[in-house]
C-alpha atoms as a PDB file:
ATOM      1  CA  UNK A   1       0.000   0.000   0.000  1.00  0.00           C
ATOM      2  CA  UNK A   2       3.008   2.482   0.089  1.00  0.00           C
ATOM      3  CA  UNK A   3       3.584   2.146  -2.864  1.00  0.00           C
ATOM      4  CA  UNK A   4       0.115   3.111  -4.256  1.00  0.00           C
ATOM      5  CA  UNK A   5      -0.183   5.780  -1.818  1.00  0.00           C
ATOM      6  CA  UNK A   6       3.212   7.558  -3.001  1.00  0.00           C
ATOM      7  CA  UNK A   7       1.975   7.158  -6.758  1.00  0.00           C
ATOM      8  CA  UNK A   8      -1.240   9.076  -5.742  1.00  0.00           C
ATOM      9  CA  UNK A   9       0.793  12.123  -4.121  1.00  0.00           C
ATOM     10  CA  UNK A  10       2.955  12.279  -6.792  1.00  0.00           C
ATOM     11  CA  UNK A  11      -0.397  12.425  -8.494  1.00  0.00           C
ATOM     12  CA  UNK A  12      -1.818  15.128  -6.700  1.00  0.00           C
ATOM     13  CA  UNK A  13       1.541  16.966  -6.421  1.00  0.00           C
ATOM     14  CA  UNK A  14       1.539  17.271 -10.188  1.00  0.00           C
ATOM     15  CA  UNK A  15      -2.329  18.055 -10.573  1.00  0.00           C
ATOM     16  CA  UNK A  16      -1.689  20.924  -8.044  1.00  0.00           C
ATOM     17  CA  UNK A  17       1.238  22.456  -9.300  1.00  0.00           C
ATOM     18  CA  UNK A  18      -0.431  22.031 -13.465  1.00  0.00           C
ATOM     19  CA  UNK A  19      -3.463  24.046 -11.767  1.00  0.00           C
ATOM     20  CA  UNK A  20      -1.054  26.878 -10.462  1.00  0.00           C
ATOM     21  CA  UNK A  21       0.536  27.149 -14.032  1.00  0.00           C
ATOM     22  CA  UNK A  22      -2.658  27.323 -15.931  1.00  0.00           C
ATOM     23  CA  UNK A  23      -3.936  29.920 -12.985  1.00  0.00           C
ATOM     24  CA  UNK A  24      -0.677  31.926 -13.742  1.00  0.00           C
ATOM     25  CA  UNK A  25      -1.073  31.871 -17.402  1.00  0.00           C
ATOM     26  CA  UNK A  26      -4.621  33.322 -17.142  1.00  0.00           C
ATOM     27  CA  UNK A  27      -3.557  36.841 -15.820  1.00  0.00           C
ATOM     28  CA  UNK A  28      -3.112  39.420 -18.694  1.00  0.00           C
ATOM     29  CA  UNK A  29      -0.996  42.140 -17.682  1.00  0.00           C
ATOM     30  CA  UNK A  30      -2.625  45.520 -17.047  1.00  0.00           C
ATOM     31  CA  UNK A  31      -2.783  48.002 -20.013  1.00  0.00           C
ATOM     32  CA  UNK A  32      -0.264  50.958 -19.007  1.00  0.00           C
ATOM     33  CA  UNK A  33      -0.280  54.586 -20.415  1.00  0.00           C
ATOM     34  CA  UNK A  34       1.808  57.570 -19.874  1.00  0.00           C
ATOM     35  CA  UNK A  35       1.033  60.635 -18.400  1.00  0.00           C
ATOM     36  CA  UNK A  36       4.201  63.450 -18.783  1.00  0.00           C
ATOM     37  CA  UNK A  37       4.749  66.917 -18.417  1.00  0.00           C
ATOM     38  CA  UNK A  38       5.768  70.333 -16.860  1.00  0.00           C
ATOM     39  CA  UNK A  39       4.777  72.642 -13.901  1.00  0.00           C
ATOM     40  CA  UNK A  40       4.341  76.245 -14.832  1.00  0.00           C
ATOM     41  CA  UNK A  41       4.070  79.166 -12.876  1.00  0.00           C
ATOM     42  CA  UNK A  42       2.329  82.223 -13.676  1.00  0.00           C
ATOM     43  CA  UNK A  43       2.363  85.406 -11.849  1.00  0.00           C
ATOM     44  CA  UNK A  44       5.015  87.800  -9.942  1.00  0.00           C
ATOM     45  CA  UNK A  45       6.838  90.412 -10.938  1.00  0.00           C
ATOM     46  CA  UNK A  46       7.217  91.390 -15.016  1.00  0.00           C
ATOM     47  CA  UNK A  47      11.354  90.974 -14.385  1.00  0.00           C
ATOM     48  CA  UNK A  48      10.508  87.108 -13.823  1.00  0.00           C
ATOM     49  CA  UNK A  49       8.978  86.512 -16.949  1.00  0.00           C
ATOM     50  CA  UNK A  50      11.530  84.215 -17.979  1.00  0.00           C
ATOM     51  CA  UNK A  51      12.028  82.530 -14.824  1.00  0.00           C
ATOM     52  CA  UNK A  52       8.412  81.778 -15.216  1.00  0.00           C
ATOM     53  CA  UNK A  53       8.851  80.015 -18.976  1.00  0.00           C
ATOM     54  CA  UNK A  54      11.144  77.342 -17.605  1.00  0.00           C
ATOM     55  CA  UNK A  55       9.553  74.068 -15.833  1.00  0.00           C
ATOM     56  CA  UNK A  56       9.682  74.334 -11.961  1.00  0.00           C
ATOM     57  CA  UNK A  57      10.144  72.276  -9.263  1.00  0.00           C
ATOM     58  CA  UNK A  58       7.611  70.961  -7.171  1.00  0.00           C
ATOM     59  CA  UNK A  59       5.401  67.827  -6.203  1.00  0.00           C
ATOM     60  CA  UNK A  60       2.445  65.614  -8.829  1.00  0.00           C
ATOM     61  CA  UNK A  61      -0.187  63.834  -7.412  1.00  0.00           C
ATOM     62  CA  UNK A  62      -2.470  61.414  -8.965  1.00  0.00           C
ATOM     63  CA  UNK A  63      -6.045  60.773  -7.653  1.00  0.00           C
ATOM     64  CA  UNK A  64      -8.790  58.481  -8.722  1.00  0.00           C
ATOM     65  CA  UNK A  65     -11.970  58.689  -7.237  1.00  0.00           C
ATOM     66  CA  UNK A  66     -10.568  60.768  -4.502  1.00  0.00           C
ATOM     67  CA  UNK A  67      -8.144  58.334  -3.948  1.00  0.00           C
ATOM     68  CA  UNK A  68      -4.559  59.033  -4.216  1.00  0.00           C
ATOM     69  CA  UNK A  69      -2.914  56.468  -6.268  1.00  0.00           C
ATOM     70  CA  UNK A  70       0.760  57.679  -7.292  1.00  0.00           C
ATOM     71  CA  UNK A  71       2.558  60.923  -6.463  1.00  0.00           C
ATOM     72  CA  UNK A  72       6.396  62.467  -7.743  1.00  0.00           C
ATOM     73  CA  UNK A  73       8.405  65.050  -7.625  1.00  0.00           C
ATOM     74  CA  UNK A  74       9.475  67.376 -10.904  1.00  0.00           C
ATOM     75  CA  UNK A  75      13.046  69.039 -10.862  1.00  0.00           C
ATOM     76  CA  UNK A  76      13.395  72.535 -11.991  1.00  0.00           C
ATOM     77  CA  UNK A  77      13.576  72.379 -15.208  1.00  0.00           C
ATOM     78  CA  UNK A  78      12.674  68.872 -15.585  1.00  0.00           C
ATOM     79  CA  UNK A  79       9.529  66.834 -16.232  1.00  0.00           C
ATOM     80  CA  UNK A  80       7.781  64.307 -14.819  1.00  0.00           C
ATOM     81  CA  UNK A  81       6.659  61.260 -16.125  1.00  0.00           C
ATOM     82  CA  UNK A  82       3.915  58.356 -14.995  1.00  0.00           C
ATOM     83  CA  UNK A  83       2.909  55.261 -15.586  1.00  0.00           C
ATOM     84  CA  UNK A  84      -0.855  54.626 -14.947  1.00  0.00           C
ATOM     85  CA  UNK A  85      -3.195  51.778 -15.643  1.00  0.00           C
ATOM     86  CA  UNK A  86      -6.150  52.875 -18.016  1.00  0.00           C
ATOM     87  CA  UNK A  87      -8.659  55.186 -16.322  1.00  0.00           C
ATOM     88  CA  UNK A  88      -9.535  58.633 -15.475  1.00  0.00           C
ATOM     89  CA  UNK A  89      -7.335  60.805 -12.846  1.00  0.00           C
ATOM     90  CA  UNK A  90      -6.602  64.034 -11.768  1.00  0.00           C
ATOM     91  CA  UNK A  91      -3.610  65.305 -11.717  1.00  0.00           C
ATOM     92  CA  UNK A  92      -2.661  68.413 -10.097  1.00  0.00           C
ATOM     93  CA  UNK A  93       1.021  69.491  -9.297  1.00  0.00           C
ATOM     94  CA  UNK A  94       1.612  71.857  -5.625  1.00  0.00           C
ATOM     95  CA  UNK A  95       4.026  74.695  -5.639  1.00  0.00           C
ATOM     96  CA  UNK A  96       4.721  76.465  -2.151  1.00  0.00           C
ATOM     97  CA  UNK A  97       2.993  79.829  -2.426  1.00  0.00           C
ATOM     98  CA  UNK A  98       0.972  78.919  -5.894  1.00  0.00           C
ATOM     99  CA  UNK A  99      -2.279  77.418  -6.494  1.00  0.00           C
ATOM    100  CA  UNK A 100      -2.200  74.840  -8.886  1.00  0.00           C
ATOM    101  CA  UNK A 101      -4.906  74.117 -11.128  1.00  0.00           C
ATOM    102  CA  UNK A 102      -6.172  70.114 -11.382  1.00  0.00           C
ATOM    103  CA  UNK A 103      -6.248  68.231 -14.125  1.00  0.00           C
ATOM    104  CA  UNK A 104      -8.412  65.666 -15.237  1.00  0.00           C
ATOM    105  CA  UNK A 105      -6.821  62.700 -17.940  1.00  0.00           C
ATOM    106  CA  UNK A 106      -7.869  60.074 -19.517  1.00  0.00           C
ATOM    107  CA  UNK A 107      -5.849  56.951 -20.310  1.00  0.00           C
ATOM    108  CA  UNK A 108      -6.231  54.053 -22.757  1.00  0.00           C
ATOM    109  CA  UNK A 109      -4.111  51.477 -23.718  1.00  0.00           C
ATOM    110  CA  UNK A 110      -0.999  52.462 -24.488  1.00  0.00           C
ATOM    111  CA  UNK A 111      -1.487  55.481 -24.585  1.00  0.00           C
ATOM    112  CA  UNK A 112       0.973  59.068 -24.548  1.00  0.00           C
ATOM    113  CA  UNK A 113      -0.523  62.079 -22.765  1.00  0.00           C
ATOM    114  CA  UNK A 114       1.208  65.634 -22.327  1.00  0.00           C
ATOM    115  CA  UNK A 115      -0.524  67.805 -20.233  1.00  0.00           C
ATOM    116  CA  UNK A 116       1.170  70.758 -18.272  1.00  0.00           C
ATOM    117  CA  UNK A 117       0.351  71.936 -14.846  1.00  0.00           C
ATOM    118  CA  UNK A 118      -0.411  75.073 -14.617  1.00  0.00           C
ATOM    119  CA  UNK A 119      -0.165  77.269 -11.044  1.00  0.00           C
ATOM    120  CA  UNK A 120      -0.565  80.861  -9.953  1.00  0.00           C
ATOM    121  CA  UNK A 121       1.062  82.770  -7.856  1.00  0.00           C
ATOM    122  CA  UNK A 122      -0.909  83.347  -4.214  1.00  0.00           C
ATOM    123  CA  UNK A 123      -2.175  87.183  -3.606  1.00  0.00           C
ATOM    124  CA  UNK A 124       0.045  88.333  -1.431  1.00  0.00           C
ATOM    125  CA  UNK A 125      -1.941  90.765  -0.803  1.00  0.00           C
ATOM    126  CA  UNK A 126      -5.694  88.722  -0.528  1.00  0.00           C
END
């Protein structure tokens, strides 16, 4: 009897690790866009108008439904760029002393987007 009930683990052992494989091979990966682009401030004095053409520094957030799902930083100068699964998010960028306006995108399969946040500069005086 040993030797039948080793034949019917090895059995089993096989069956199990046959279902995991299929299981595995079931998954599709997830459909992944892009989402890149600048910050841009606006506002402050008329000698900063240049300052103000180049991308800035500061932080990107991602939300879906309210939710935040992926947030980085932009260099001045630099831009950011994200990898998202398709959906719909808004994406608004935060500049110390600016108000940034939110952005909502869309992303399919594959898909490219530019966008660039825009922010203005607080009333300092408000």
């Amino acid at each position: 009897m040993q030797v039948g009930s080793k034949v019917r683990r090895a059995g089993l052992g096989i069956s199990i690790l046959t279902a995991l494989a299929l299981a595995a091979g079931c998954t599709s990966p997830v459909a992944v866009g892009h989402v890149s682009g600048g910050i841009r401030l606006i506002g402050g004095p008329v000698t900063l108008q240049t300052y103000f053409t180049d991308h800035q520094a500061g932080s990107v957030v991602v939300r879906q439904d309210g939710q935040e799902v992926q947030r980085t930083s932009a260099l001045k100068g630099h831009t950011f760029d994200l990898a998202l699964p398709m959906g719909t998010y808004q994406v608004s960028a935060a500049v110390a002393n600016y108000t940034c306006t939110p952005l909502n995108v869309t992303v399919t399969s594959a898909s490219s987007k530019s966008i660039q946040a825009v922010c203005y500069l607080d009333d300092p005086i408000g």
